[in-house]
PDB file of N, CA and C in Angstrom:
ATOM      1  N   UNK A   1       4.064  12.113  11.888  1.00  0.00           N
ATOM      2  CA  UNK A   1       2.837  11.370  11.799  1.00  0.00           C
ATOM      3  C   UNK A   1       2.233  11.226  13.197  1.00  0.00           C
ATOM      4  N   UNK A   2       1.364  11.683  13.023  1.00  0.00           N
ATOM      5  CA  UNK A   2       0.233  11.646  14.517  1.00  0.00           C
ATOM      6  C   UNK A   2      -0.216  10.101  14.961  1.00  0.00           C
ATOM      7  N   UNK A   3      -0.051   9.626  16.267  1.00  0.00           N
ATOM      8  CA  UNK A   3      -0.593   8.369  16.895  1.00  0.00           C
ATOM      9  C   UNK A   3      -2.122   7.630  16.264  1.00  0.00           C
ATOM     10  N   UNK A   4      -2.606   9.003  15.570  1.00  0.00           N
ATOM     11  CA  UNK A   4      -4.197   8.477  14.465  1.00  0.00           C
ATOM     12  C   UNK A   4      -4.118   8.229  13.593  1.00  0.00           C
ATOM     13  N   UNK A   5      -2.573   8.556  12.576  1.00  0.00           N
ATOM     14  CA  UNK A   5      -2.642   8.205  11.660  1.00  0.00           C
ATOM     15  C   UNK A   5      -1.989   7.079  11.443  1.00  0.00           C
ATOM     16  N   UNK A   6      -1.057   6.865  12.172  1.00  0.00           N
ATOM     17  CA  UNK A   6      -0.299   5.826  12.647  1.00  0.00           C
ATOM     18  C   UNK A   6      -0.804   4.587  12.459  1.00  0.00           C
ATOM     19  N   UNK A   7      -2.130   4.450  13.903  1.00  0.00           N
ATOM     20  CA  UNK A   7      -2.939   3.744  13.644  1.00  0.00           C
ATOM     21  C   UNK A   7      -3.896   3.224  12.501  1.00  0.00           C
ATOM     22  N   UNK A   8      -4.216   4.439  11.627  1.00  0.00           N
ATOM     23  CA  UNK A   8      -5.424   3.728  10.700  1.00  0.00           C
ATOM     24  C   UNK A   8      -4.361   3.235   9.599  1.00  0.00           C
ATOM     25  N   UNK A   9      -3.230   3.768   8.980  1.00  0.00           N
ATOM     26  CA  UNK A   9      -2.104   2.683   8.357  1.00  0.00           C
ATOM     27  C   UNK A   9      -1.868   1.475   9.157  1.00  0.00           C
ATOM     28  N   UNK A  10      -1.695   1.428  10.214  1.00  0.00           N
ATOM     29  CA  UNK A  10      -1.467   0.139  10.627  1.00  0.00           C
ATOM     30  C   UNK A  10      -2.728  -0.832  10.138  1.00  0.00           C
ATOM     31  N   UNK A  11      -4.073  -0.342  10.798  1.00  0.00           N
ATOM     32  CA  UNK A  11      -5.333  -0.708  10.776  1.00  0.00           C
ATOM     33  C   UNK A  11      -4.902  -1.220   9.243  1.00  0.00           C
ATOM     34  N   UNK A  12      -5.211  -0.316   7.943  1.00  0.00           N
ATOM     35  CA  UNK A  12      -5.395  -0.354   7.041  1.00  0.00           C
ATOM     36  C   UNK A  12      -4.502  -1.812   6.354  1.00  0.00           C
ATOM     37  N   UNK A  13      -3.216  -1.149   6.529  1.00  0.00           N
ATOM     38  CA  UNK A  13      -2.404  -2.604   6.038  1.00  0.00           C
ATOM     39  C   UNK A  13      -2.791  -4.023   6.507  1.00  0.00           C
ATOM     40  N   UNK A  14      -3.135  -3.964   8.151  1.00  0.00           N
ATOM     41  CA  UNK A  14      -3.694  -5.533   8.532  1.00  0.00           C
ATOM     42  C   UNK A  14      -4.755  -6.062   7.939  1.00  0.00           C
ATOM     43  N   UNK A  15      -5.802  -5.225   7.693  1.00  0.00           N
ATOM     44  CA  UNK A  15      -7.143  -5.678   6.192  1.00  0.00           C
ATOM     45  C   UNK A  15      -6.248  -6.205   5.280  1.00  0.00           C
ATOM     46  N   UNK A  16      -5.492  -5.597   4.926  1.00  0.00           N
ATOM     47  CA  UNK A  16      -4.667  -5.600   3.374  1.00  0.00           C
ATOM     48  C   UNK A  16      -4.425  -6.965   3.134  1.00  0.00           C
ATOM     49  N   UNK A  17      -3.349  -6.960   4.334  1.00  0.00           N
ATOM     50  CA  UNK A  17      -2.695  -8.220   4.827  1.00  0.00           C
ATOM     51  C   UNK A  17      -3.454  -9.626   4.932  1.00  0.00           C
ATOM     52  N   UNK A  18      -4.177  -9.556   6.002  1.00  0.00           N
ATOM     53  CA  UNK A  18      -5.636 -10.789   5.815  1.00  0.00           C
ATOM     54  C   UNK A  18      -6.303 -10.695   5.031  1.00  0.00           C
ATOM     55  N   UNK A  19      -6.657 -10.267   3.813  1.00  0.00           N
ATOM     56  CA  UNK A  19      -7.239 -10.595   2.756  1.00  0.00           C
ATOM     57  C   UNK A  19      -6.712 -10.983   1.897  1.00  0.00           C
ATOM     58  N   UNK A  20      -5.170 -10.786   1.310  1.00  0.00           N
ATOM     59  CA  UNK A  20      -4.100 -11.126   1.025  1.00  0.00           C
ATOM     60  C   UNK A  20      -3.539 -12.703   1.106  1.00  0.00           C
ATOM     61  N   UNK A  21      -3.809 -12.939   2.721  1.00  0.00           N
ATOM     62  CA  UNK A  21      -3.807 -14.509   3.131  1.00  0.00           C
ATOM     63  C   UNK A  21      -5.111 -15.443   2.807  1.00  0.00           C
ATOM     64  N   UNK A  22      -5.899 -14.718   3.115  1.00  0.00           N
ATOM     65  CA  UNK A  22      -7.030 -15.356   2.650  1.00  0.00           C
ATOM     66  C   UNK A  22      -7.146 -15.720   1.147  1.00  0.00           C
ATOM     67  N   UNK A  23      -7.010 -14.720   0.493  1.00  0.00           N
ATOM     68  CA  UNK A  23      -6.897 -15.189  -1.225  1.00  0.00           C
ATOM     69  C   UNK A  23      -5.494 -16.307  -1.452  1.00  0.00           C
ATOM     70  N   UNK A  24      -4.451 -16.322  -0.295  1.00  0.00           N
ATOM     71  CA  UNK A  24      -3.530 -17.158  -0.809  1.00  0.00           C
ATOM     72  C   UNK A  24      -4.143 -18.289  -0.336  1.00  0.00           C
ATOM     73  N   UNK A  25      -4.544 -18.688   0.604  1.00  0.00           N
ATOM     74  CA  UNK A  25      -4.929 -19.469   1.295  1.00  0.00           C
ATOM     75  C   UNK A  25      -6.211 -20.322   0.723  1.00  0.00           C
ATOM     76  N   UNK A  26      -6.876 -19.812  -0.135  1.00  0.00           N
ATOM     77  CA  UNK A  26      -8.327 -20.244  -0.422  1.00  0.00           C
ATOM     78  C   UNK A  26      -7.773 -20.448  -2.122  1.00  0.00           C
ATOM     79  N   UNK A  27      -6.670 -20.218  -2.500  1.00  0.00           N
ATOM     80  CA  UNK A  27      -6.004 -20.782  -3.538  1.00  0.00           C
ATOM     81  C   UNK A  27      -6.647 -19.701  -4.733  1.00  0.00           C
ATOM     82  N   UNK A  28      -7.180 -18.335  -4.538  1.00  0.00           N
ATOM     83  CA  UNK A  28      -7.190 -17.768  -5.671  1.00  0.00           C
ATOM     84  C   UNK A  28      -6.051 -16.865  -6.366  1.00  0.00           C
ATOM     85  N   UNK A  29      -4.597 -17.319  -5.480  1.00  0.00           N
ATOM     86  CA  UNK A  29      -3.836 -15.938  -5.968  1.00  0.00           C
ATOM     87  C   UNK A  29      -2.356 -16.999  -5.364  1.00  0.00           C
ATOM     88  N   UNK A  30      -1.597 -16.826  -6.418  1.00  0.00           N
ATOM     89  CA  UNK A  30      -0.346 -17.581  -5.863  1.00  0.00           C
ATOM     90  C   UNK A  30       0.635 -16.418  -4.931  1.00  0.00           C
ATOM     91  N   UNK A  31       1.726 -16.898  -4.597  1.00  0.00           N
ATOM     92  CA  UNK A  31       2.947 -16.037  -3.887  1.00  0.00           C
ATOM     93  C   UNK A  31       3.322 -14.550  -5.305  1.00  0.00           C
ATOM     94  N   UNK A  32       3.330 -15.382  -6.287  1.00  0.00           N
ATOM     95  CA  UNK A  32       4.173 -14.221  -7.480  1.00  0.00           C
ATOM     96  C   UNK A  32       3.310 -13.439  -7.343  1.00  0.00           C
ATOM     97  N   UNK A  33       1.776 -13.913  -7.564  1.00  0.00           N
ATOM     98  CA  UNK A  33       0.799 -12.804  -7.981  1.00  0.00           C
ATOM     99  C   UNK A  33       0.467 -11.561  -6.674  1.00  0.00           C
ATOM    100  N   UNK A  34       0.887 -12.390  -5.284  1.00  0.00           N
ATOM    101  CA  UNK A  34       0.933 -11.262  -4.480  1.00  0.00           C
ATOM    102  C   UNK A  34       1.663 -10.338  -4.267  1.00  0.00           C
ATOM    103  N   UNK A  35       3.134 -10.980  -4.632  1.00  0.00           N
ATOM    104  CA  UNK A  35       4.218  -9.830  -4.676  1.00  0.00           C
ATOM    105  C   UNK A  35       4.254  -8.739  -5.242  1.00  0.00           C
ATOM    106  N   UNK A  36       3.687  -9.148  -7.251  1.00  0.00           N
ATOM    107  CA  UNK A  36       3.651  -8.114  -8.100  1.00  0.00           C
ATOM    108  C   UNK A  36       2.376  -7.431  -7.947  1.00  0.00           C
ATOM    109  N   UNK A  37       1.283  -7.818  -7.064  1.00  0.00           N
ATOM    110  CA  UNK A  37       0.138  -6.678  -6.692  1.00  0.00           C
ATOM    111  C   UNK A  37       1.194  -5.530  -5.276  1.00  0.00           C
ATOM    112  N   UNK A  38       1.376  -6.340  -4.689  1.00  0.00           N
ATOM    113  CA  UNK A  38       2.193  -5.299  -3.580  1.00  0.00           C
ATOM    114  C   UNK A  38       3.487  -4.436  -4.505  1.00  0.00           C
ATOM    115  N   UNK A  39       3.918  -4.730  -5.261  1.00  0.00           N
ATOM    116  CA  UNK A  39       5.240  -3.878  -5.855  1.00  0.00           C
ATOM    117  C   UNK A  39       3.987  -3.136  -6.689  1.00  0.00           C
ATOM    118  N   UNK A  40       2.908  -3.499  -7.648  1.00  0.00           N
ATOM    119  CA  UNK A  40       2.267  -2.409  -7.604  1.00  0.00           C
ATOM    120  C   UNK A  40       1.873  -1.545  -7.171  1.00  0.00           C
ATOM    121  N   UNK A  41       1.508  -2.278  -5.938  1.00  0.00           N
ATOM    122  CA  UNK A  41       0.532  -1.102  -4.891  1.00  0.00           C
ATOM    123  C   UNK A  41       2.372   0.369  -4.268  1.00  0.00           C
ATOM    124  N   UNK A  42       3.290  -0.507  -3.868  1.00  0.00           N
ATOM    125  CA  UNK A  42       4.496   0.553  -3.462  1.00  0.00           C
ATOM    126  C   UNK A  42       4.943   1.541  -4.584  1.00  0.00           C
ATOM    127  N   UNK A  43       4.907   1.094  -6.169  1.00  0.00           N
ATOM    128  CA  UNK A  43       5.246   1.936  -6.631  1.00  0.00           C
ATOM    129  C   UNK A  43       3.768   2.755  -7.395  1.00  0.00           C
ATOM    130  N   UNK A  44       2.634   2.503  -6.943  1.00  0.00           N
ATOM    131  CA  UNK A  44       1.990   3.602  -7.265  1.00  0.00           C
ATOM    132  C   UNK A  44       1.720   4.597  -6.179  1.00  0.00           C
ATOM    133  N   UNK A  45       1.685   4.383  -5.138  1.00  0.00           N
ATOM    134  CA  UNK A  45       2.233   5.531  -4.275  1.00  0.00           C
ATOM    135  C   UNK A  45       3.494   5.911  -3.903  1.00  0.00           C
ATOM    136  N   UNK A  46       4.730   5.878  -4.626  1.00  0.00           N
ATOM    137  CA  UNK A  46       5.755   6.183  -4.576  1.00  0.00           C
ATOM    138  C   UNK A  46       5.623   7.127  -5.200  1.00  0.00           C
ATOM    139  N   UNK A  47       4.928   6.996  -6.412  1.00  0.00           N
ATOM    140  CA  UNK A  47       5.262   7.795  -7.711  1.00  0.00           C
ATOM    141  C   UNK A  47       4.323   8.821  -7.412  1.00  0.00           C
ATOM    142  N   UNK A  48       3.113   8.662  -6.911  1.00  0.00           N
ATOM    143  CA  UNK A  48       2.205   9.505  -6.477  1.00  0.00           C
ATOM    144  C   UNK A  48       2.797  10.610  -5.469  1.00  0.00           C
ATOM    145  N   UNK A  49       3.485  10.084  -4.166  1.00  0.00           N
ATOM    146  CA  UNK A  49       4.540  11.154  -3.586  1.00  0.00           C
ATOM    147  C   UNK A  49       5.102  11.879  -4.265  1.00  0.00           C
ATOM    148  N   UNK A  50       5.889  11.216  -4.990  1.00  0.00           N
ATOM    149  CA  UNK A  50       6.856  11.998  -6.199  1.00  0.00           C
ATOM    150  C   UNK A  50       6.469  12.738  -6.499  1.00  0.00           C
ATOM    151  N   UNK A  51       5.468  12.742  -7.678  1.00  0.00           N
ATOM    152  CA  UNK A  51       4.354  13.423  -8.432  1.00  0.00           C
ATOM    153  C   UNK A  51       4.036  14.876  -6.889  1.00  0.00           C
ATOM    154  N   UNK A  52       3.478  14.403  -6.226  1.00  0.00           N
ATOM    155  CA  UNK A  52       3.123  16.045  -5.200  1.00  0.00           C
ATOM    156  C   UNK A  52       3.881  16.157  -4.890  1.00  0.00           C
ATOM    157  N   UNK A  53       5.488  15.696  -4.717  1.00  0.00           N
ATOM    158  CA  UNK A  53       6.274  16.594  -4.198  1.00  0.00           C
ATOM    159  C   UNK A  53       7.112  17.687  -5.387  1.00  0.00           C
ATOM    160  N   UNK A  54       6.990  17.474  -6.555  1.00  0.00           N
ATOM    161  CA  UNK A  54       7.520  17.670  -7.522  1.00  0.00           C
ATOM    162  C   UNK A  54       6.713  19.114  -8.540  1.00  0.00           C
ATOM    163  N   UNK A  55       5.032  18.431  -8.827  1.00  0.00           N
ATOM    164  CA  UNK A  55       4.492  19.141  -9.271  1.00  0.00           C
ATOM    165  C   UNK A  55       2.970  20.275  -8.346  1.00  0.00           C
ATOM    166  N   UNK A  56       2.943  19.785  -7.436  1.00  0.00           N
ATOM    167  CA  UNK A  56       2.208  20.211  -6.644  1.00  0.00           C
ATOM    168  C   UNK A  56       2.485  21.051  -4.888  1.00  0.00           C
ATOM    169  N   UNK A  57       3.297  20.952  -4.844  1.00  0.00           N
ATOM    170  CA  UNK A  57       3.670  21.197  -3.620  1.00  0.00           C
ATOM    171  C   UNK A  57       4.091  22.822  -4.013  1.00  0.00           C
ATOM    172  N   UNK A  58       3.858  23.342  -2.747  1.00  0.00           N
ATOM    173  CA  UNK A  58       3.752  25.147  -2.771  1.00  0.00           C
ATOM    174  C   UNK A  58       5.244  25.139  -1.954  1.00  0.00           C
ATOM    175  N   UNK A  59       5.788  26.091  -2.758  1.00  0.00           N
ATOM    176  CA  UNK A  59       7.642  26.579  -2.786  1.00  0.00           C
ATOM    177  C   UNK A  59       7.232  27.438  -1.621  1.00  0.00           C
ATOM    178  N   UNK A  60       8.356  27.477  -0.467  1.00  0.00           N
ATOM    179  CA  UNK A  60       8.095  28.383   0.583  1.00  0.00           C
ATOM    180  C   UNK A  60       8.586  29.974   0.079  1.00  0.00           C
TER     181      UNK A  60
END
């Protein structure tokens, strides 16, 4: 992973993150409801990896 991409994941997750607090914080979203959006969010790009490494990815 290149120092750019590095960065805009980092970038990206800290939005994630403070908006995250902010909805906990401003009382629209409890602790559970953030967890099971984040275990959503990990296993739909888990599975999405999966998925291209499995059915998409070119055999050397």
């Amino acid at each position: 992973m290149s120092r750019r991409e590095k960065a805009g994941t980092a970038a990206i997750l800290l939005v994630c993150l403070i908006l995250l607090g902010l909805a906990f914080w401003r009382g629209w979203m409890n602790l559970l409801q953030i967890a099971a959006l984040i275990g959503i969010g990990i296993g739909f790009v888990g599975g999405t990896l999966y998925l291209y490494r499995q059915l998409w990815e070119e055999e050397d």
